[in-house]
N, C-alpha and C. Protein backbone atom coordinates (compact mmCIF):
# COMPACT_ATOMS: atom_id res chain seq x y z
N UNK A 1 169.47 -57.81 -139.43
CA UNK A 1 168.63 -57.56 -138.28
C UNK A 1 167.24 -57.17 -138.79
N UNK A 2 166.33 -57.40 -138.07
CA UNK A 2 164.78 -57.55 -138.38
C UNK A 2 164.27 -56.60 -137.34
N UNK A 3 163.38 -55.48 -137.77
CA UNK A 3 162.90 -55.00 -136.88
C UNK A 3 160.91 -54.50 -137.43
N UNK A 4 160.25 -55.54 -136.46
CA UNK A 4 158.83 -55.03 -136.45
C UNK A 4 158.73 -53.90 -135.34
N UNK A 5 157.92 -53.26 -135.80
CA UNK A 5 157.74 -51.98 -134.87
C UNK A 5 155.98 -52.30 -134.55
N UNK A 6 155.32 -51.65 -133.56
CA UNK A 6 154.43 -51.67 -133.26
C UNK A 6 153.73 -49.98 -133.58
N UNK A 7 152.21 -50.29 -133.29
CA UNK A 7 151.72 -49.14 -133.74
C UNK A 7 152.27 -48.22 -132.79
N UNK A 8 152.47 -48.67 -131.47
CA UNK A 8 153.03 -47.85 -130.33
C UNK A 8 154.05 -46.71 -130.64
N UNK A 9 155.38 -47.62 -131.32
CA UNK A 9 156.22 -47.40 -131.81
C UNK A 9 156.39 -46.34 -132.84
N UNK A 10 155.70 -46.79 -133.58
CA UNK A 10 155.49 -45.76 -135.09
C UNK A 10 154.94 -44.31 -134.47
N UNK A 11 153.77 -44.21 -133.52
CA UNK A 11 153.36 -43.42 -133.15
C UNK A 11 154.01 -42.46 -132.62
N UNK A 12 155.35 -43.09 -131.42
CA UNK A 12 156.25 -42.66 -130.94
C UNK A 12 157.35 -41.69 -131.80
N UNK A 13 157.45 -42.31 -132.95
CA UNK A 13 158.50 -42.05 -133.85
C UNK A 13 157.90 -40.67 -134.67
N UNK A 14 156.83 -40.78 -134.92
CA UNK A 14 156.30 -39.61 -135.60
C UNK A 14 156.15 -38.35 -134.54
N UNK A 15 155.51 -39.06 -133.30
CA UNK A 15 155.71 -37.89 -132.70
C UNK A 15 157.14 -37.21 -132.44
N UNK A 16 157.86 -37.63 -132.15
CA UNK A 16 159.38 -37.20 -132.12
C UNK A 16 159.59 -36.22 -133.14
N UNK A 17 159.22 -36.99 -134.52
CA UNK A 17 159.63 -36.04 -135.92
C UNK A 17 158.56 -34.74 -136.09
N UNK A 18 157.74 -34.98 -135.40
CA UNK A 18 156.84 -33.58 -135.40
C UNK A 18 156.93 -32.75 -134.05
N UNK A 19 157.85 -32.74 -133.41
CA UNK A 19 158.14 -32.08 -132.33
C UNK A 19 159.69 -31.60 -132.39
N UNK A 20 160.44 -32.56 -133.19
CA UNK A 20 162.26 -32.16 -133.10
C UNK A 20 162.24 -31.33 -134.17
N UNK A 21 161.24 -31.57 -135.22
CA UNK A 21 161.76 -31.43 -136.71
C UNK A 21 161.03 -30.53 -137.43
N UNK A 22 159.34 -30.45 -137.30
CA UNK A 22 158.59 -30.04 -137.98
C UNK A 22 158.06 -28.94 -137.63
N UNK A 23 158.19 -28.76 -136.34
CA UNK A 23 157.80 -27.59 -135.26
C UNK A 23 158.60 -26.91 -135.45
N UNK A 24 160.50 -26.71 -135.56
CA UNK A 24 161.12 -25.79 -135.37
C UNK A 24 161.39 -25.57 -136.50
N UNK A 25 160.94 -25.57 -137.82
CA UNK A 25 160.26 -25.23 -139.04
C UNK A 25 161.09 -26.34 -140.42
N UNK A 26 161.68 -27.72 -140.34
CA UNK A 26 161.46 -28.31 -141.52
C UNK A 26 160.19 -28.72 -142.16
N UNK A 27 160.34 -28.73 -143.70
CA UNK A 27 159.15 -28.55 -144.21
C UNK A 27 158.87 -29.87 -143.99
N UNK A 28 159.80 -31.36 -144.51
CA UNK A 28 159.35 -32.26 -144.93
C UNK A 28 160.41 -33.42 -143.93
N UNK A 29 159.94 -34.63 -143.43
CA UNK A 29 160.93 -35.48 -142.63
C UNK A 29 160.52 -37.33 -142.96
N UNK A 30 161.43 -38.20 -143.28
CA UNK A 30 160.89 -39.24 -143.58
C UNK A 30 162.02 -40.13 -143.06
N UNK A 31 161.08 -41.34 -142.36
CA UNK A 31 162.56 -42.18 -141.94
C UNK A 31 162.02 -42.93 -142.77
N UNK A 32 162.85 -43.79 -143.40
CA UNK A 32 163.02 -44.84 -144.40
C UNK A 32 164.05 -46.19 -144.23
N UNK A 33 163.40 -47.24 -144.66
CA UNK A 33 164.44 -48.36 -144.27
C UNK A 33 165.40 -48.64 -145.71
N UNK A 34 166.70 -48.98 -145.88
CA UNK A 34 167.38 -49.38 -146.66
C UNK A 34 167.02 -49.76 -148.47
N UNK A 35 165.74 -50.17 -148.58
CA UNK A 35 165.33 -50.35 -149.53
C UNK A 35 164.42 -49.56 -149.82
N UNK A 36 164.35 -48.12 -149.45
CA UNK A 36 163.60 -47.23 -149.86
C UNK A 36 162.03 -47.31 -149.17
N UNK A 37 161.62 -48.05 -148.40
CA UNK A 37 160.16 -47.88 -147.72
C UNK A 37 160.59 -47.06 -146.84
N UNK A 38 159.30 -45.97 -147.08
CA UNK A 38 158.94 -45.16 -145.83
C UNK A 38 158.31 -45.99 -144.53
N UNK A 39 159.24 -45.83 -143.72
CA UNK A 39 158.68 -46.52 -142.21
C UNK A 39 157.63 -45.03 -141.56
N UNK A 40 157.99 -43.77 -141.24
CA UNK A 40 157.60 -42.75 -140.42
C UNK A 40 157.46 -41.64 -141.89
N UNK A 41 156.81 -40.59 -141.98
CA UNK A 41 156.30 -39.34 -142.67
C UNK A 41 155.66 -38.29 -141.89
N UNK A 42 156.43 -37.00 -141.81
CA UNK A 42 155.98 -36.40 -141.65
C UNK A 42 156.24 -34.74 -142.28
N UNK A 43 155.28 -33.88 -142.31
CA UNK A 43 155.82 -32.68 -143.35
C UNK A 43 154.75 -32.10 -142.47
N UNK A 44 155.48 -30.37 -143.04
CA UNK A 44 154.22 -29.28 -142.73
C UNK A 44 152.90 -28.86 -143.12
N UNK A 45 152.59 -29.66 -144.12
CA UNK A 45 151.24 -29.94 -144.47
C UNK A 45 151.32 -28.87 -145.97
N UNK A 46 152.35 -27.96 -146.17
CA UNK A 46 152.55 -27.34 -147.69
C UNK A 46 153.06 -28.02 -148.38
N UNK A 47 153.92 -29.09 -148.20
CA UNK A 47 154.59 -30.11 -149.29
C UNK A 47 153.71 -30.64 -150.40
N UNK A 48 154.47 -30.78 -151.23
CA UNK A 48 153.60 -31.78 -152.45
C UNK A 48 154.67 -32.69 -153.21
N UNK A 49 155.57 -32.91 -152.46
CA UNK A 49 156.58 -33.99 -153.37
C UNK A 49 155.98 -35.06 -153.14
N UNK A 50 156.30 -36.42 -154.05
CA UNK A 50 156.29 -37.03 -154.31
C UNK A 50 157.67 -37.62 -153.39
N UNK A 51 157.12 -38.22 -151.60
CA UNK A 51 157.88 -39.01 -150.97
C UNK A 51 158.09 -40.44 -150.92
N UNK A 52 157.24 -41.10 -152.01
CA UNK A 52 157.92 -42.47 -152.33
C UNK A 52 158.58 -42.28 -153.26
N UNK A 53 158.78 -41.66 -154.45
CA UNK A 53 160.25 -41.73 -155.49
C UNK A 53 160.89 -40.89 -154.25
N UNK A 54 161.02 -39.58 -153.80
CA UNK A 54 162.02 -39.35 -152.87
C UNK A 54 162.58 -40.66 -152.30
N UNK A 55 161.67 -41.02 -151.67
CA UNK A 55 162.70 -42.40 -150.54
C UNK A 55 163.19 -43.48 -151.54
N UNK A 56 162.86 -43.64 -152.33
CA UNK A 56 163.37 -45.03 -153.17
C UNK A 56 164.83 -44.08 -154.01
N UNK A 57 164.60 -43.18 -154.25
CA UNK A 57 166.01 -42.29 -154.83
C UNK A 57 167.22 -41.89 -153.44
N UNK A 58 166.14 -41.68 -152.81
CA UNK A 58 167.22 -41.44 -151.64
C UNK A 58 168.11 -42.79 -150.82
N UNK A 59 167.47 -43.90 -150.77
CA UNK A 59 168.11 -45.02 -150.61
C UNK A 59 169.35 -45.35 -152.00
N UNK A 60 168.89 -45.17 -153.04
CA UNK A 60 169.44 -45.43 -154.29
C UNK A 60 170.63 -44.76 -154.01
N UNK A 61 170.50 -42.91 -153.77
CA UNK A 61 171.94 -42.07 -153.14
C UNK A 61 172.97 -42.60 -152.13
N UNK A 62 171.49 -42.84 -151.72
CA UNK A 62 173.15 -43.28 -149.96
C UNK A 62 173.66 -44.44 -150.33
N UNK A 63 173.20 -45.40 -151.19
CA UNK A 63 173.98 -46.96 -151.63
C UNK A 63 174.99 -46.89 -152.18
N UNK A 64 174.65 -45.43 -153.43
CA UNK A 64 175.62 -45.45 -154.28
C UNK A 64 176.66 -44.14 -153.54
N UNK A 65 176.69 -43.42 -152.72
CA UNK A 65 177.75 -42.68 -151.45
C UNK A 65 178.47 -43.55 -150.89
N UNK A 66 177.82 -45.00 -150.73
CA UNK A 66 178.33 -45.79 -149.85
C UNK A 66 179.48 -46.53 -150.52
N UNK A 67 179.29 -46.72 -151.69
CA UNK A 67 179.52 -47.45 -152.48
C UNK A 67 181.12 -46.49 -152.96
N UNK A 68 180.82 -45.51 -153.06
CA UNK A 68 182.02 -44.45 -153.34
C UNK A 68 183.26 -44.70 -151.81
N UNK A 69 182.59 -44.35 -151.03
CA UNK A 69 183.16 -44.17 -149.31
C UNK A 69 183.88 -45.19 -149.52
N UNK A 70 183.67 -46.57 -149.89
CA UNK A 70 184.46 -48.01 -149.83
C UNK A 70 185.47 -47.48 -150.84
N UNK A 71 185.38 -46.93 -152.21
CA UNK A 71 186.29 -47.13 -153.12
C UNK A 71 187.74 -46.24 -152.62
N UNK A 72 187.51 -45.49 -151.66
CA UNK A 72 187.99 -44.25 -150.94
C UNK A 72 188.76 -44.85 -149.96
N UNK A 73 188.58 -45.63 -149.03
CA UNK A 73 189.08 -46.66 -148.02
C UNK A 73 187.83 -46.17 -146.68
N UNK A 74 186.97 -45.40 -146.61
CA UNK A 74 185.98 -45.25 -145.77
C UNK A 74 185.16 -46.15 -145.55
N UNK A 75 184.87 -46.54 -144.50
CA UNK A 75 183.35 -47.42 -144.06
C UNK A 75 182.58 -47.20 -144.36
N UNK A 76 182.07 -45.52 -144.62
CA UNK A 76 180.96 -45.11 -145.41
C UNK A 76 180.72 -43.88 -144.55
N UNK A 77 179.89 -43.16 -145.21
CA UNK A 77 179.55 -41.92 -145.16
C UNK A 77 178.00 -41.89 -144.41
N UNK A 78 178.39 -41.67 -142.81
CA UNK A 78 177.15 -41.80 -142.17
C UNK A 78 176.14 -40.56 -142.60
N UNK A 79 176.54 -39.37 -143.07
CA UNK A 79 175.46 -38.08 -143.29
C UNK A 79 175.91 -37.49 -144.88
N UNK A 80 174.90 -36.92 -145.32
CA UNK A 80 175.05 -36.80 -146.72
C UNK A 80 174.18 -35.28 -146.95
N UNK A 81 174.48 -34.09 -147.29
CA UNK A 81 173.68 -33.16 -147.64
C UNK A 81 173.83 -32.77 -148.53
N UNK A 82 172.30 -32.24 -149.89
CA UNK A 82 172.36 -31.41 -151.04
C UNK A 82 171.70 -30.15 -150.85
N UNK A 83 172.41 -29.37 -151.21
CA UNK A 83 172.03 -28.09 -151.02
C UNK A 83 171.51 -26.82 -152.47
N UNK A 84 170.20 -26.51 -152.56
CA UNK A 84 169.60 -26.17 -153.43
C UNK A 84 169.26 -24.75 -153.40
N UNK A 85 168.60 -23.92 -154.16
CA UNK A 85 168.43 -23.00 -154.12
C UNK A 85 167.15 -22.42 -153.25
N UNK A 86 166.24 -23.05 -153.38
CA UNK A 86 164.99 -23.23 -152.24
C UNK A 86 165.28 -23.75 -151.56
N UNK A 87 165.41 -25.39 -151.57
CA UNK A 87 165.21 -26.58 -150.77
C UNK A 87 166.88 -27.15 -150.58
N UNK A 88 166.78 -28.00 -149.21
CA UNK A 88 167.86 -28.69 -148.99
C UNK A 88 167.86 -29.66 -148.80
N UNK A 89 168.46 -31.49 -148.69
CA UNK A 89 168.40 -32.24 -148.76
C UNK A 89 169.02 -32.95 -147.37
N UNK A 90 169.06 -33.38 -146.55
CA UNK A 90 169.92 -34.16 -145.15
C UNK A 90 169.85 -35.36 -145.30
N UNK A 91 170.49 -35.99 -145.49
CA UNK A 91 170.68 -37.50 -144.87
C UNK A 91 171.44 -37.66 -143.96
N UNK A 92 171.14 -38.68 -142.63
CA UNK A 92 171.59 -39.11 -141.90
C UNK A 92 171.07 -40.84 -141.70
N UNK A 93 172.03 -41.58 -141.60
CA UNK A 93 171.97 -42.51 -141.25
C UNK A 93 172.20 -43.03 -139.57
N UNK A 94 170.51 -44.05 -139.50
CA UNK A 94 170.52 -44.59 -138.19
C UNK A 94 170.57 -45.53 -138.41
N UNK A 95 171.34 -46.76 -137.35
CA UNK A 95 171.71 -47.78 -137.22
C UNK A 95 171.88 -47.65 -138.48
N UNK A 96 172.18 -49.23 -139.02
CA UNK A 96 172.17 -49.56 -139.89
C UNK A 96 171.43 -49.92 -140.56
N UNK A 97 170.39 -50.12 -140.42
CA UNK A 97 168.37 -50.13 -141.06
C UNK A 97 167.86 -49.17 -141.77
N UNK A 98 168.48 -47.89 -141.27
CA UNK A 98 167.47 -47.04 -141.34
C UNK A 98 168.09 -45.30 -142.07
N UNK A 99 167.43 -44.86 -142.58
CA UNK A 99 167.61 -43.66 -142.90
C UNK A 99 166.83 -42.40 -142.27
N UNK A 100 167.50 -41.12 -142.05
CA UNK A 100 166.37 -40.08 -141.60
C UNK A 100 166.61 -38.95 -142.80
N UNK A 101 165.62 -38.50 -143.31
CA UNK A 101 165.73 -37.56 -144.56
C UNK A 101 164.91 -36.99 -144.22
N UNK A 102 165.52 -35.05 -144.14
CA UNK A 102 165.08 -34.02 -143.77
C UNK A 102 165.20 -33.20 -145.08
N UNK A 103 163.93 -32.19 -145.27
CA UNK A 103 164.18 -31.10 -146.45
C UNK A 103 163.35 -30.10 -145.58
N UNK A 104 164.42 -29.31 -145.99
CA UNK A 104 164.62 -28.05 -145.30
C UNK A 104 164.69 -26.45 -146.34
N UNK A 105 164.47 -25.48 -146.07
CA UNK A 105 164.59 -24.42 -146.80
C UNK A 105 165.74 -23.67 -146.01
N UNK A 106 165.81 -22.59 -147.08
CA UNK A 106 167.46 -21.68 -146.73
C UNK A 106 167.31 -21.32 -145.40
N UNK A 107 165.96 -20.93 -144.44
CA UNK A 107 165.34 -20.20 -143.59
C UNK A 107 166.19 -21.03 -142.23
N UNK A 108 166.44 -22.30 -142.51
CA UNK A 108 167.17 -22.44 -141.37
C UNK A 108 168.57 -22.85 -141.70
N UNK A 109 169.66 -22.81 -140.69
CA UNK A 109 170.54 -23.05 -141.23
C UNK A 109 171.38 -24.68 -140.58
N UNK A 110 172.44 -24.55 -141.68
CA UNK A 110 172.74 -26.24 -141.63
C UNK A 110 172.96 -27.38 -140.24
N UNK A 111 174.14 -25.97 -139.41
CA UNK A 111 174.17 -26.12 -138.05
C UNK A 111 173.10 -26.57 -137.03
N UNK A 112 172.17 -25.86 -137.17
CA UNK A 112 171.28 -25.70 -136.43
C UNK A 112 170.24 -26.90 -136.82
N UNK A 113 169.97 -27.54 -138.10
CA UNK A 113 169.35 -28.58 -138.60
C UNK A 113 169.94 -29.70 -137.95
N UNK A 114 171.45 -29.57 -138.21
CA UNK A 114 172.23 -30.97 -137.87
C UNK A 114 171.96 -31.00 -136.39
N UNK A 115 172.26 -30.62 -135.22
CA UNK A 115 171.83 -30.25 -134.23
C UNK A 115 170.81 -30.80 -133.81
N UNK A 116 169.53 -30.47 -134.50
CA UNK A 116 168.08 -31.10 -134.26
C UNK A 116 168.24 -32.18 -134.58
N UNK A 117 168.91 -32.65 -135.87
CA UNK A 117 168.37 -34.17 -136.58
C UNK A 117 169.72 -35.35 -135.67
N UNK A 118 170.61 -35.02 -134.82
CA UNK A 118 171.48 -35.52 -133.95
C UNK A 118 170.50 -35.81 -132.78
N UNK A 119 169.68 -35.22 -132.07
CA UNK A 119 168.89 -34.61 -131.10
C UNK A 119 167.66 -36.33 -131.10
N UNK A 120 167.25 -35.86 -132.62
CA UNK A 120 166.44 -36.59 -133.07
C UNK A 120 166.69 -38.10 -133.07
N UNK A 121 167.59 -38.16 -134.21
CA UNK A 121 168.63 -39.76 -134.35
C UNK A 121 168.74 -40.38 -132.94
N UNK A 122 169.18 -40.01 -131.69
CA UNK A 122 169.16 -40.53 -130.84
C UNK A 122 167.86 -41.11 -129.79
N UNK A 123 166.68 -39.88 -130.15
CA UNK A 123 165.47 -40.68 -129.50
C UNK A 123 164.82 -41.27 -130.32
N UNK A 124 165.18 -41.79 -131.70
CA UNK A 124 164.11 -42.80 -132.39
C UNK A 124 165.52 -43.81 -132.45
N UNK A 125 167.07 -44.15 -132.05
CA UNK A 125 167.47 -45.08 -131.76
C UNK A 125 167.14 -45.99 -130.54
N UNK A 126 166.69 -45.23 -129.61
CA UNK A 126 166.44 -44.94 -128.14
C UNK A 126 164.77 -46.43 -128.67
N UNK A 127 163.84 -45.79 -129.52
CA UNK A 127 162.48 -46.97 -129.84
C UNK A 127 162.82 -47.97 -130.18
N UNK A 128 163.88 -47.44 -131.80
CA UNK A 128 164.57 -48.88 -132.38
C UNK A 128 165.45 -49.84 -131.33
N UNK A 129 165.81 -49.64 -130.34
CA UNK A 129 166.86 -50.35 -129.33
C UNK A 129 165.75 -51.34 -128.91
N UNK A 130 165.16 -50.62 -128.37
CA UNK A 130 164.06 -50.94 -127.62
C UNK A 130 162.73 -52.41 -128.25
N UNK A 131 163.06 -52.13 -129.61
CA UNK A 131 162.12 -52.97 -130.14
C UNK A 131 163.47 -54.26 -130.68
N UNK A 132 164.06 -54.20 -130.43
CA UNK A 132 165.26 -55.17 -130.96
C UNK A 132 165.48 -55.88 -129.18
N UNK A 133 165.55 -55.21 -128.36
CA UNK A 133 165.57 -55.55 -127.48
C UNK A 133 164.61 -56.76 -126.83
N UNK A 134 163.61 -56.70 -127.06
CA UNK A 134 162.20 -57.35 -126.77
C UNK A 134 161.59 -58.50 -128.26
């Protein structure tokens, strides 16, 4: 499946991630397509990682999770979290295109992340539908 997005779109999508995600205090949020391009970016403006090796490693993770999940008898492993001593790691997978990767600090907790990024996943499926649709 092929999906062009419009500037509309993108616009849409960021705003979402800076209102579900960035406001109720994750530091850093990136949707990414399968091969590691950042489609959407957004952070609290203190970050300084380096979010293109993030997304090209983080696609690299979920391929090779995925890749495990099959050897297991699973379809695959739609959400994936690393958990660090500062920082935390979320993956969730949308549709099948797409990735949402959240980093987060201890300050909030996992529940309450997953929660938002569920919240989230559904109104940027809600654009992606929409642009597949048309």
């Amino acid at each position: 499946m092929s999906y062009t997005l419009g500037q509309e779109q993108l616009d849409g999508i960021e705003e979402i991630l800076q209102r579900d995600l960035i406001d109720v205090g994750v530091r850093c949020v990136f949707l990414i397509d399968m091969a590691g391009n950042i489609i959407a970016n957004r952070d609290n403006g203190k970050i300084k990682h380096d979010v293109y090796s993030l997304a090209a490693l983080a696609a690299g993770n979920f391929g090779a999770v995925s890749a495990m999940a099959k050897i297991i008898g699973e379809g695959e492993f739609s959400l994936l979290f690393h958990k660090g001593k500062k920082e935390n790691i979320h993956f969730n997978k949308i549709i099948t295109e797409f990735l949402l990767i959240t980093i987060f600090s201890n300050d909030i907790s996992l529940g309450f992340l997953r929660l938002k990024v569920n919240e989230t996943v559904e109104k940027i499926k809600q654009i992606l539908e929409s642009v597949q649709a048309s």
